[in-house]
Protein backbone atom coordinates (compact mmCIF):
# COMPACT_ATOMS: atom_id res chain seq x y z
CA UNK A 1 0.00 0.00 0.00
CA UNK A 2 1.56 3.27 -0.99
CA UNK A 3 1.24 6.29 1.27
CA UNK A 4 -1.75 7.77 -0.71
CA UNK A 5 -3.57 4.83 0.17
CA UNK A 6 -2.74 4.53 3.73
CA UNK A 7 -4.10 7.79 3.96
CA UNK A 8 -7.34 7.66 1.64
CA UNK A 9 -8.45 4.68 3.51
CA UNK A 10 -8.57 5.76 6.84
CA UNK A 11 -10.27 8.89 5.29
CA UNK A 12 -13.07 7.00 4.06
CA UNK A 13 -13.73 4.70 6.86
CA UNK A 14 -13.77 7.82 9.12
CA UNK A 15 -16.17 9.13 6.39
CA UNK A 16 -18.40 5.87 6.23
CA UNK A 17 -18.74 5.66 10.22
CA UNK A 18 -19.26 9.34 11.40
CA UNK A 19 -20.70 10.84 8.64
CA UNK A 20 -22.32 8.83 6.23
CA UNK A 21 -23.76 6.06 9.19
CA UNK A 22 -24.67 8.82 11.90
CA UNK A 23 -26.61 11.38 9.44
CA UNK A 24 -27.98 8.33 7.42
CA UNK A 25 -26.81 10.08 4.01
CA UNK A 26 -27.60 7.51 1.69
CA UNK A 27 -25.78 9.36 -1.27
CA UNK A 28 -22.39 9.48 0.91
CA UNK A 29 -23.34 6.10 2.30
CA UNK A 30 -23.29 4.66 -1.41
CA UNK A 31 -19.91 7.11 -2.38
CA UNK A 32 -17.94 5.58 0.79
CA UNK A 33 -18.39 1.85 0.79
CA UNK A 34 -18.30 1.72 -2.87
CA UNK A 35 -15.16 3.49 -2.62
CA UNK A 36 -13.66 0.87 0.16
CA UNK A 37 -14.76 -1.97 -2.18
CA UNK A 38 -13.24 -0.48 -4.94
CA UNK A 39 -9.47 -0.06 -2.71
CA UNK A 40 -9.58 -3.44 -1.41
CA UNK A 41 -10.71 -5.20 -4.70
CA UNK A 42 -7.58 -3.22 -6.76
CA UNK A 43 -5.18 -3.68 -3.60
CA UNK A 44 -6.58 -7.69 -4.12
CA UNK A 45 -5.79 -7.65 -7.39
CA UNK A 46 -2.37 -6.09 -7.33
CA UNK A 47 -1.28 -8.61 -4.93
CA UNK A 48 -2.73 -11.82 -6.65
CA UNK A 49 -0.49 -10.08 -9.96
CA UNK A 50 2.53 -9.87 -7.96
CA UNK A 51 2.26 -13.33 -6.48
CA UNK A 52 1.33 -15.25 -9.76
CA UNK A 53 4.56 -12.94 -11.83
CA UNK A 54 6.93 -14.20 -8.71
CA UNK A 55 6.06 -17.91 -9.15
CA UNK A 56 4.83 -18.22 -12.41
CA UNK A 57 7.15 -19.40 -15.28
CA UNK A 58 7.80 -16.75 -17.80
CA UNK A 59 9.41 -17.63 -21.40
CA UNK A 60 12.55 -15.59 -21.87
CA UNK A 61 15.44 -15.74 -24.26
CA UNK A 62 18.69 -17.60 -22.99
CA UNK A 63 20.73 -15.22 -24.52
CA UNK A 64 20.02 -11.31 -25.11
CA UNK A 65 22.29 -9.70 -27.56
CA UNK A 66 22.30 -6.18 -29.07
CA UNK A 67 24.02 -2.79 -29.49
CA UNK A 68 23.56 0.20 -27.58
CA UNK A 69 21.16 3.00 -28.39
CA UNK A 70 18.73 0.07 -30.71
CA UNK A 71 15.84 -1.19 -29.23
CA UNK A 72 16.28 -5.21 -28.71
CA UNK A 73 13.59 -7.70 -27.86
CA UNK A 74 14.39 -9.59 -25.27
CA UNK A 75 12.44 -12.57 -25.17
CA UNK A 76 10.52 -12.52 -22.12
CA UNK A 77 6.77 -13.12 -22.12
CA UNK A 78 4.37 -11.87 -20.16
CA UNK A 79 0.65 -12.59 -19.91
CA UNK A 80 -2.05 -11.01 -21.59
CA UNK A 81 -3.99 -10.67 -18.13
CA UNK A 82 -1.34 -8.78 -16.69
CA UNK A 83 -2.28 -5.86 -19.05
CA UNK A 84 -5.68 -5.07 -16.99
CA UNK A 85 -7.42 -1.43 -17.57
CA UNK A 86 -6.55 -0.34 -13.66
CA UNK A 87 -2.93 -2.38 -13.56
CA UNK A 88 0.44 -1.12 -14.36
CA UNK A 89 3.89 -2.87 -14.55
CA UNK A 90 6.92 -1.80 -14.82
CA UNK A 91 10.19 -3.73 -15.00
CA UNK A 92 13.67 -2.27 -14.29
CA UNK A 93 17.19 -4.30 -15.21
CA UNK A 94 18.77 -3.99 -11.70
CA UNK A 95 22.26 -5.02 -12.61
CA UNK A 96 22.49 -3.36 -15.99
CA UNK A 97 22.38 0.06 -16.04
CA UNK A 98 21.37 2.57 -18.21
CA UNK A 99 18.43 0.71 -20.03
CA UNK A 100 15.21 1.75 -20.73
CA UNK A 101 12.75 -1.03 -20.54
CA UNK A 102 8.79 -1.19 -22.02
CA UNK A 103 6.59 -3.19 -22.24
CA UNK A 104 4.53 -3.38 -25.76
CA UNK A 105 1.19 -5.70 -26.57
CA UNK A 106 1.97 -8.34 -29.30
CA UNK A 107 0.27 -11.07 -30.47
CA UNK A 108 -1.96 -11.25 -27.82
CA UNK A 109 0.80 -11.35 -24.85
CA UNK A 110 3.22 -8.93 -23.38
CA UNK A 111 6.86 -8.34 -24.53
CA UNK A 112 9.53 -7.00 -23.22
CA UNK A 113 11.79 -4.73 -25.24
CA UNK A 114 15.13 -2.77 -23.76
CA UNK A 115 16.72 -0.02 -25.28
CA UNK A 116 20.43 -0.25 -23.48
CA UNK A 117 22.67 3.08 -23.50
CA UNK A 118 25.76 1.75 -22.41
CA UNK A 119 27.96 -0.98 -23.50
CA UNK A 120 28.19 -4.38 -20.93
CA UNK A 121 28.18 -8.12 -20.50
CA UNK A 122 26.48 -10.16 -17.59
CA UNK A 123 25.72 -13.64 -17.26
CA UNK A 124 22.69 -13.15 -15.25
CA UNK A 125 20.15 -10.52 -15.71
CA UNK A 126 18.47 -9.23 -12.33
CA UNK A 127 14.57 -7.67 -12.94
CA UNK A 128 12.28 -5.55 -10.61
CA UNK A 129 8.86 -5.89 -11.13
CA UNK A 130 6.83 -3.62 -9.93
CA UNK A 131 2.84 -3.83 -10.09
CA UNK A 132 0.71 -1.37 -9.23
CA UNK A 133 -2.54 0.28 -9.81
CA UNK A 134 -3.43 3.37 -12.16
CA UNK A 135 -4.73 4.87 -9.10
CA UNK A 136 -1.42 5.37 -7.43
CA UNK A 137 -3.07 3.57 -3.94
CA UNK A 138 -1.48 0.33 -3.95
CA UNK A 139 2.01 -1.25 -5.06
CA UNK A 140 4.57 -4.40 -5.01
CA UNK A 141 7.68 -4.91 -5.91
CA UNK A 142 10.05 -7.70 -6.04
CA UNK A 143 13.15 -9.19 -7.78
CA UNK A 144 13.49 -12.27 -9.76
CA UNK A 145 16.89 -13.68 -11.25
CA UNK A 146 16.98 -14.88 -15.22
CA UNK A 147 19.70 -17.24 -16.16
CA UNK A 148 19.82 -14.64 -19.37
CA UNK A 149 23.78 -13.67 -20.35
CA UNK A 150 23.55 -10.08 -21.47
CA UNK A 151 26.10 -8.84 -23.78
CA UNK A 152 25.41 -5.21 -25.26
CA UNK A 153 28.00 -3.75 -27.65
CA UNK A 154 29.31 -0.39 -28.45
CA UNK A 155 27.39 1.27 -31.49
CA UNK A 156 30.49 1.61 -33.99
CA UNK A 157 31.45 4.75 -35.76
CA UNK A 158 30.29 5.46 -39.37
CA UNK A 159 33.57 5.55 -41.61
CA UNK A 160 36.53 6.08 -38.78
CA UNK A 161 39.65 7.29 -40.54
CA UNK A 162 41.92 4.38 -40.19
CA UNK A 163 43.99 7.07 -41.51
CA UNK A 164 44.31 8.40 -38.02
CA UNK A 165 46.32 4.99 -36.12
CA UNK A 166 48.62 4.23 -39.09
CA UNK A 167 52.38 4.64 -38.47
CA UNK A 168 54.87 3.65 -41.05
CA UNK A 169 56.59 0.18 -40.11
CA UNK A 170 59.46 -1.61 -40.99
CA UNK A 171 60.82 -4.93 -41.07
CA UNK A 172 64.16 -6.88 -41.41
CA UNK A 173 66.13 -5.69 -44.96
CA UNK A 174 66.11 -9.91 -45.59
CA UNK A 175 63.62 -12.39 -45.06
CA UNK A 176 64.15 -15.01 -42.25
CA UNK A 177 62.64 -18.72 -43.06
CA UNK A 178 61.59 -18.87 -39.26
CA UNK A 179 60.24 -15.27 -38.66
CA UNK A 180 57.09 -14.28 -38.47
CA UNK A 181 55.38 -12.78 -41.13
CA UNK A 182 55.27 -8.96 -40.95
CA UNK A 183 57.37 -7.60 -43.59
CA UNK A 184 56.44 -6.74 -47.02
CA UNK A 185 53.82 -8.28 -49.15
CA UNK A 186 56.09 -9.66 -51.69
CA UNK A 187 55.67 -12.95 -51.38
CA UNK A 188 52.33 -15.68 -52.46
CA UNK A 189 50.20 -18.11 -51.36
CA UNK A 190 47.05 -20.04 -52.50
CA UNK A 191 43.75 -18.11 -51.55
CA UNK A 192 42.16 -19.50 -47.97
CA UNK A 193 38.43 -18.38 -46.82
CA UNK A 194 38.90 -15.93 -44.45
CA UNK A 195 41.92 -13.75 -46.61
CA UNK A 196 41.21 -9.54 -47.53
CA UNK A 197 39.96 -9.51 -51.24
CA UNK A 198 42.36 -6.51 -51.22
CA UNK A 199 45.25 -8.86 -51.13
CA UNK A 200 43.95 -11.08 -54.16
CA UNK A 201 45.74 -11.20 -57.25
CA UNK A 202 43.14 -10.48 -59.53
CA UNK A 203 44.92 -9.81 -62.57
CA UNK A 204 46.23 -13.41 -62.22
CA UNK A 205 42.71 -14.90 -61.78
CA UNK A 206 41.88 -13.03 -64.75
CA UNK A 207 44.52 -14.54 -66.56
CA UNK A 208 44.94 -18.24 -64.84
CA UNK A 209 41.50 -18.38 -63.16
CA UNK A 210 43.71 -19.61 -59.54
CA UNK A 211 43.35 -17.35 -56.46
CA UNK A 212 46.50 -16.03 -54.97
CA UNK A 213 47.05 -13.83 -52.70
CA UNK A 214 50.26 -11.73 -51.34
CA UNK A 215 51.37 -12.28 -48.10
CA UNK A 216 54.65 -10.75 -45.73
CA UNK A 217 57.68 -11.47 -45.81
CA UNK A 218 58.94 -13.33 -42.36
CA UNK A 219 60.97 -11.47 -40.56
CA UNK A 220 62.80 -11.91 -36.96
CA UNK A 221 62.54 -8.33 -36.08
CA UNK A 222 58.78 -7.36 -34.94
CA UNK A 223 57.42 -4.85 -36.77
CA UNK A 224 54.67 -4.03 -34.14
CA UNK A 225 56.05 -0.91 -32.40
CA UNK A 226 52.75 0.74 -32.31
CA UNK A 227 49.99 -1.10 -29.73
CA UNK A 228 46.80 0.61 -28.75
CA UNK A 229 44.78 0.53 -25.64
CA UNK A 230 41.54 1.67 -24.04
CA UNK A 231 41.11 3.65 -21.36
CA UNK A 232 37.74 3.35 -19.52
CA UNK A 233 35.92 5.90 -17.58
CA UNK A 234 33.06 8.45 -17.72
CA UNK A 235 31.97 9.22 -21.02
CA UNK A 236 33.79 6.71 -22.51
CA UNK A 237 30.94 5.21 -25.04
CA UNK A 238 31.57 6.99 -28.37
CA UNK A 239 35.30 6.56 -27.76
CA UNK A 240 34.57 2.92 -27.27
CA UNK A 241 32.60 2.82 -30.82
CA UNK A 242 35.34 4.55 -32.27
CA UNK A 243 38.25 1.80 -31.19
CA UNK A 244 35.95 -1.01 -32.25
CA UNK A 245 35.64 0.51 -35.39
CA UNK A 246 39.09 1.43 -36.36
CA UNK A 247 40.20 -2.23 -34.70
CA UNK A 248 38.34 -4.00 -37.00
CA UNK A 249 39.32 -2.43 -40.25
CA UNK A 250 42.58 -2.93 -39.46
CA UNK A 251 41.87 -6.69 -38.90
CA UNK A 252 39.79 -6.69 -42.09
CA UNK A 253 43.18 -4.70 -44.06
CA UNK A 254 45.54 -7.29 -42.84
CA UNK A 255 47.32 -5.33 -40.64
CA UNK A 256 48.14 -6.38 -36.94
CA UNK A 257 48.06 -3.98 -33.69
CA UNK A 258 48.45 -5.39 -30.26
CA UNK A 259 45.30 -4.29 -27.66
CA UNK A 260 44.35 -4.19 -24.65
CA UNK A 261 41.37 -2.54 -22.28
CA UNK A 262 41.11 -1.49 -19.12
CA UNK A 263 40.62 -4.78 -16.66
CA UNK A 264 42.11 -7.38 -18.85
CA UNK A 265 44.78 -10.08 -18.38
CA UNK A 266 46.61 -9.73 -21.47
CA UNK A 267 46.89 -8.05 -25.24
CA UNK A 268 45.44 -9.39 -28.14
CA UNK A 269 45.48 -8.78 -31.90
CA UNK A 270 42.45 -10.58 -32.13
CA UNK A 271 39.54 -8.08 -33.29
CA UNK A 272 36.96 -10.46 -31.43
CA UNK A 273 38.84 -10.68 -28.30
CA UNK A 274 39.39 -6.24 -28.41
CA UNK A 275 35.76 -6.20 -28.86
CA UNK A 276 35.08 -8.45 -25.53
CA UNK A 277 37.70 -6.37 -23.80
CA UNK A 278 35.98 -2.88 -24.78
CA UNK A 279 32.49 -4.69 -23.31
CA UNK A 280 33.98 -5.80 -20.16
CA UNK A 281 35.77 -2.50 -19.33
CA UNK A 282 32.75 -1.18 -18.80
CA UNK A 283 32.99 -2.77 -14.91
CA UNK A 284 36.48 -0.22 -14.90
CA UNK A 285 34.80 3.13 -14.97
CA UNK A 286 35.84 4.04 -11.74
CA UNK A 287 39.32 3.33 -11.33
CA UNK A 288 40.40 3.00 -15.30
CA UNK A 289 43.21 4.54 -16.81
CA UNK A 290 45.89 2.20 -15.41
CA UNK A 291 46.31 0.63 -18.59
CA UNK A 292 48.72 2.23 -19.95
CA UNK A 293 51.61 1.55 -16.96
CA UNK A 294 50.25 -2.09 -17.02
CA UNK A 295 51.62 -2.76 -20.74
CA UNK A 296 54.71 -0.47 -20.34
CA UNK A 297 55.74 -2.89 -17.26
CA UNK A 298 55.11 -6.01 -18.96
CA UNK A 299 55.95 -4.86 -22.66
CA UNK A 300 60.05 -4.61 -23.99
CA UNK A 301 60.70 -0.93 -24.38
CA UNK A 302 62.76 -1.64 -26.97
CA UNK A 303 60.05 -2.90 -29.32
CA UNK A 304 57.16 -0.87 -28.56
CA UNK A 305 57.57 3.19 -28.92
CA UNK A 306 54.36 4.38 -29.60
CA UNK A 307 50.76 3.99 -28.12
CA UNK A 308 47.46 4.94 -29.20
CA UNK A 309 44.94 5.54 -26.26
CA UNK A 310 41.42 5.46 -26.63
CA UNK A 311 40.38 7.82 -23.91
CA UNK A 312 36.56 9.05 -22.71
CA UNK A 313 35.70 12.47 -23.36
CA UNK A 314 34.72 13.50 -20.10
CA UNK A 315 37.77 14.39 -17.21
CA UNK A 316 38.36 11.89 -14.35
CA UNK A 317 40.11 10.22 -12.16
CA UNK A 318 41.69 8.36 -15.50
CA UNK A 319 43.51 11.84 -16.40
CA UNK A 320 46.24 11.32 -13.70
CA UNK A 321 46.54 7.44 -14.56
CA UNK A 322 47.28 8.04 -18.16
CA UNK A 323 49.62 10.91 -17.46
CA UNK A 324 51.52 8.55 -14.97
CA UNK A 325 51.46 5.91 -16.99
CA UNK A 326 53.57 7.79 -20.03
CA UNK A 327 56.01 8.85 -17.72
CA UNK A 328 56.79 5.43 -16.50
CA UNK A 329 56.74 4.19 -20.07
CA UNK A 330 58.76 7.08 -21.92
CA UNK A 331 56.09 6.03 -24.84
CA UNK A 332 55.31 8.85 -27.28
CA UNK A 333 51.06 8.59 -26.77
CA UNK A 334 48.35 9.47 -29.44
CA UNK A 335 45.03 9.95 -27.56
CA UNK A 336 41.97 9.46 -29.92
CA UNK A 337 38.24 10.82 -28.23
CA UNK A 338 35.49 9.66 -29.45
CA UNK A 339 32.43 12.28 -29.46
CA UNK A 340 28.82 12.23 -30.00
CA UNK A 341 28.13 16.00 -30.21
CA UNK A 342 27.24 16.91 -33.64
CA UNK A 343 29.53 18.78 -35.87
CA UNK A 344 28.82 23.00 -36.14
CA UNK A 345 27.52 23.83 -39.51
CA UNK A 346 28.62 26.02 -41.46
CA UNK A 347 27.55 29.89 -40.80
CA UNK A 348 24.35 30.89 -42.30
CA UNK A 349 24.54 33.69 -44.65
CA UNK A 350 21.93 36.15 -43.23
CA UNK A 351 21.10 34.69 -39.62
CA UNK A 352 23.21 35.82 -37.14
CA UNK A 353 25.22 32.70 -35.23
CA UNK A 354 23.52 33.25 -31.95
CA UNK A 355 20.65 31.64 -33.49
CA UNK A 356 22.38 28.35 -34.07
CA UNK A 357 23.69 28.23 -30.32
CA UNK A 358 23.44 24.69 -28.83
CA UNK A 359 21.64 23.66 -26.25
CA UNK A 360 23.48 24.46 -22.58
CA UNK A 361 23.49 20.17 -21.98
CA UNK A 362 25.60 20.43 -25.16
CA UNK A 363 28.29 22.91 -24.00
CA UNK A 364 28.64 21.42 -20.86
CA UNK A 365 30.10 18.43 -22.73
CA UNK A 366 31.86 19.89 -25.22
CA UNK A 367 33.37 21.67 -22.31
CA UNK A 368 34.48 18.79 -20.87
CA UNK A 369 36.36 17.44 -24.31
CA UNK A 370 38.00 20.75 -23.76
CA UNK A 371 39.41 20.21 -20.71
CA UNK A 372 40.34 16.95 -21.70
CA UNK A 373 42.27 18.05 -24.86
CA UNK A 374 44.01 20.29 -22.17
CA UNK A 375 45.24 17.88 -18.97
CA UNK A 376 46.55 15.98 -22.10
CA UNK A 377 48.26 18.44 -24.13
CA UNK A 378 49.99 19.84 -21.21
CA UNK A 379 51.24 16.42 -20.26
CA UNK A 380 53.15 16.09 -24.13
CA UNK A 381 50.13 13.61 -25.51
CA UNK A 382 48.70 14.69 -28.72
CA UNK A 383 44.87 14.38 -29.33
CA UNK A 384 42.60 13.38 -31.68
CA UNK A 385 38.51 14.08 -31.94
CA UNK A 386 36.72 11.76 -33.80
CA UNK A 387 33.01 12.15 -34.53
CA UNK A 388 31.67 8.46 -34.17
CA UNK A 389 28.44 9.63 -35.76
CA UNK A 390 30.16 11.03 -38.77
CA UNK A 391 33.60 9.20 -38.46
CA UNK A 392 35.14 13.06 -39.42
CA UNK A 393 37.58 14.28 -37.60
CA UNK A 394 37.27 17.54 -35.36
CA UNK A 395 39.71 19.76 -34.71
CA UNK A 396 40.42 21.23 -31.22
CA UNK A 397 40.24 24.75 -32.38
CA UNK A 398 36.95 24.13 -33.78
CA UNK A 399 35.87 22.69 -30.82
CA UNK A 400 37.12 25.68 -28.82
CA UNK A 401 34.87 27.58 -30.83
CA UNK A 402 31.82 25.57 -30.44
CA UNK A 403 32.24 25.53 -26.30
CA UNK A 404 33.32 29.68 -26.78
């Protein structure tokens, strides 16, 4: 019973007894102990709903799987009976946050749909159900564990510039039979499912109809002297987008670049195992940006020189990790932020700019980028904005401009 109805239903049975029984008004008589009738029977039938949810057995998917900022359906099933004129329920994830859950009508029963915000993986999915009537007089809640794994990725960005992670590379000046291979492509091999079509030979095929395809050269030395990283903490999602984006291209091109995120055990130059990493830092928020001394304790300083950092866009406790963390590693640090702001137009003709000022939620962020781009620049690490709706670049003086 909420408070409203603690309080209405003393109110009426003080109404019923002194009022409506002593003066024998029939009208009030009728109002009140329809009234009471009316509490109890909704107050019934909100509990008998939150007893037969708790106990019942409701279909639901085993696994849920989605990206952030779509609307997923996941799986569970609720009955049609449950949607009753003077019943409401509402269902919150309790262990995933940053979802928006509804419920829509379909087919008859009840589905569940989430629209996450945030990236994350769980292999249990906690819900609060909470029942009530329309009335606002009586509610229950309660919590009910799914065996559902939850694993919500990081919208990518549209078009990255690869452009912006490349660093010239070189290998041994002769090819070793037991290196590995990350030279030049000047040597061949048969085609194998799985290969870049941009290393095909098709003027071969053309000619021969056989599928080659150029591969390295093996070299002893390691030509991976660039690795990249991610850096987890507030405001980190578009910057999250951006890395899985530009991480997978570069898998897809051929090209290989040690990474590692925030909370995990090792690097990888897998592009499925970065991706899992990304998800799972989401858990390192609050104390992320130790990355970066992690891999220049455990990596040969003599092989890797540069680092590419995937930072968040809004200042934190990470700031001072990252800064620590290139002065322990004497690594030369390229930090790429990933934004969701939209890109200024350009200035209208007639219309004074004042008129295309963005909203204040806006500048506060773009605010924050800014002070970002500063703690870092101060501290020797050059930045880079990336738009992940747009994949453009942004520079910082346009930025300034937009925050001005």
């Amino acid at each position: 019973m909420t408070a409203r109805g603690v309080i209405l239903i003393p109110v009426a049975w003080w109404t019923l007894r002194n009022l409506a029984l002593q003066q024998h008004d029939r009208l009030l008589l009728a109002a009140t102990t329809g009234g009471l009738c009316l509490l109890i029977a909704i107050a019934m039938v909100v509990f008998a709903t939150a007893i037969a949810l708790r106990w019942m057995k409701t279909p639901a998917l085993s696994d849920i799987r989605g990206m952030e900022t779509v609307e997923i359906s996941t799986g569970l099933v609720l009955p049609v009976w449950v949607s009753l004129p003077c019943i409401a329920v509402d269902i919150r994830w309790l262990n995933f946050e940053g979802v928006d859950v509804s419920i829509v009508s379909q087919q008859g029963c009840l589905h569940e749909r989430a629209r996450p915000s945030q990236r994350g993986q769980r292999d249990e999915l906690v819900r609060q159900f909470e029942i009530g009537d329309v009335f606002g007089l009586s509610r229950v809640k309660f919590q009910r564990t799914f065996p559902q794994s939850v694993r919500i990725e990081p919208l990518p960005a549209v078009n990255a510039a690869v452009t912006q992670v490349r660093r010239d590379q070189q290998g041994d000046d002769l090819a070793h039979p037991n290196g590995k291979p990350h030279g030049d492509l000047i040597e061949m091999r048969h085609y194998r499912p799985g290969d870049p079509l941009k290393l095909v030979l098709w003027k071969h095929y053309a000619r021969t109809k056989q599928l080659l395809v150029r591969q390295p050269e093996k070299s002893i030395a390691c030509m991976t002297q660039t690795i990249a990283c991610f850096v987890a903490g507030p405001g980190d999602q578009a910057s999250a987008g951006v890395a899985r984006t530009i991480l997978t291209e570069l898998t897809q091109a051929g090209e290989e670049l040690l990474f590692q995120a925030d909370g995990a055990s090792r690097a990888t130059d897998c592009a499925f195992e970065a991706l899992d990493q990304i998800i799972q830092s989401a858990d390192m928020r609050v104390r992320g940006g130790g990355i970066i001394a992690a891999l220049g304790a455990t990596m040969p300083s003599n092989v890797i020189r540069h680092c590419i950092a995937f930072v968040p866009s809004q200042p934190g406790p990470w700031i001072d990790h990252v800064i620590a963390g290139k002065t322990a590693s004497h690594w030369e640090i390229d930090a790429v932020i990933g934004v969701d702001e939209p890109i200024s137009s350009k200035p209208h003709r007639f219309l004074p700019s004042w008129t295309f000022r963005k909203p204040s939620a806006e500048l506060v962020q773009l605010d924050e980028v800014q002070s970002v781009v500063s703690r870092l620049t101060q501290a020797g690490i050059a930045t880079r904005i990336i738009h992940r709706r747009s994949g453009q670049p942004i520079s910082t003086i346009s930025l300034r401009g937009q925050s001005a």
